[in-house]
Protein backbone atom coordinates (compact mmCIF):
# COMPACT_ATOMS: atom_id res chain seq x y z
CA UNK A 1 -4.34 -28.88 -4.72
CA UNK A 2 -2.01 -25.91 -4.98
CA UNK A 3 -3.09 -22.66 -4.49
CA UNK A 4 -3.58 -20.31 -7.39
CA UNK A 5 -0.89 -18.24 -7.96
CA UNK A 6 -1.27 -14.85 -6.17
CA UNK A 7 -0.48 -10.92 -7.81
CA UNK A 8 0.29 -8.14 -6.30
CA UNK A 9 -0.80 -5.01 -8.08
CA UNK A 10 1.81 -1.98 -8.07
CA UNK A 11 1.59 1.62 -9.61
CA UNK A 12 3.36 4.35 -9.42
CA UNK A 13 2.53 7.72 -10.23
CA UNK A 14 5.47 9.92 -11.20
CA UNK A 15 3.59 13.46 -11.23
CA UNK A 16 1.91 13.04 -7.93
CA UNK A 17 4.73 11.44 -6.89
CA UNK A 18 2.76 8.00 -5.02
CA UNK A 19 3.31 4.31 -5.39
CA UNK A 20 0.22 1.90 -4.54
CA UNK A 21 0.76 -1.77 -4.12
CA UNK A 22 -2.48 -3.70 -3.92
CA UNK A 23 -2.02 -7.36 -2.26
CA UNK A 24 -5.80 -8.76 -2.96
CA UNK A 25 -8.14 -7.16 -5.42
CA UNK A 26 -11.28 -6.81 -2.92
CA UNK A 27 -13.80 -4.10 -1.49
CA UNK A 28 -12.06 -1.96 1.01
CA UNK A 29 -11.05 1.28 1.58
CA UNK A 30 -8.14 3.62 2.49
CA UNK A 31 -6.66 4.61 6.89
CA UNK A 32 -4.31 6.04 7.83
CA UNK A 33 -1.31 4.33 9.95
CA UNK A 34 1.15 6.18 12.54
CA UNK A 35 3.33 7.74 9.37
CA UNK A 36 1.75 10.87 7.55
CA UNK A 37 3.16 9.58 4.27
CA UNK A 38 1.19 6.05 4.34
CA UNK A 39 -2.04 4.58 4.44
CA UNK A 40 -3.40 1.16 4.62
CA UNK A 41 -6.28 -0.69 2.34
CA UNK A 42 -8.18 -2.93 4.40
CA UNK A 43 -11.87 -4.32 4.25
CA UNK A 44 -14.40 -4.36 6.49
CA UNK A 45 -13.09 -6.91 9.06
CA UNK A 46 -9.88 -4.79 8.66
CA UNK A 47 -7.76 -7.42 6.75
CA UNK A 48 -4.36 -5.21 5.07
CA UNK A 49 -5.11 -5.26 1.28
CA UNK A 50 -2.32 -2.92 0.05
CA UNK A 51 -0.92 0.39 1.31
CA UNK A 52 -0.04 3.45 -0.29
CA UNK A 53 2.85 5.85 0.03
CA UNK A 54 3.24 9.69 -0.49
CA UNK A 55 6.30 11.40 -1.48
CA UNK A 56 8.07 8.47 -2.63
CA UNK A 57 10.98 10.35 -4.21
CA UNK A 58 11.68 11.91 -0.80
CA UNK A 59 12.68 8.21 0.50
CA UNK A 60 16.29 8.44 -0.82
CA UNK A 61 17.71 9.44 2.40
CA UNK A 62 16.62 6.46 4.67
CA UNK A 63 14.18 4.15 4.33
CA UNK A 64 10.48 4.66 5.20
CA UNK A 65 9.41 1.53 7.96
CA UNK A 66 5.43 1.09 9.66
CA UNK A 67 3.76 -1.47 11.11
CA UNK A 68 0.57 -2.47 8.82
């Protein structure tokens, strides 16, 4: 049997200037990772659900890369 097909949840806000991209729709919360600008979603056994990413607009220069 197949698995069911999988979504990825992605919103942008254009006044606060943040993008969110959720992987898995489950309990978890919000850490932060090495960059200022980004923070993980995990749960509790620390599984990456989505991340989240500040100043998005200031990305045009060169791209933004951290390990999740």
């Amino acid at each position: 049997m197949a698995d069911p097909e999988r979504r990825v949840k992605i919103w942008y806000d254009p006044e606060g200037d943040y993008l969110e991209v959720i992987f898995d729709q489950k309990a978890g919360y919000f850490r932060e990772t090495q960059s200022d600008q980004v923070m993980e979603k995990v749960d509790e056994q620390g599984n990456v659900l989505g991340f989240s990413v500040l100043r998005v607009s200031g990305m045009r220069e060169k791209p933004l890369e951290v390990a999740l």
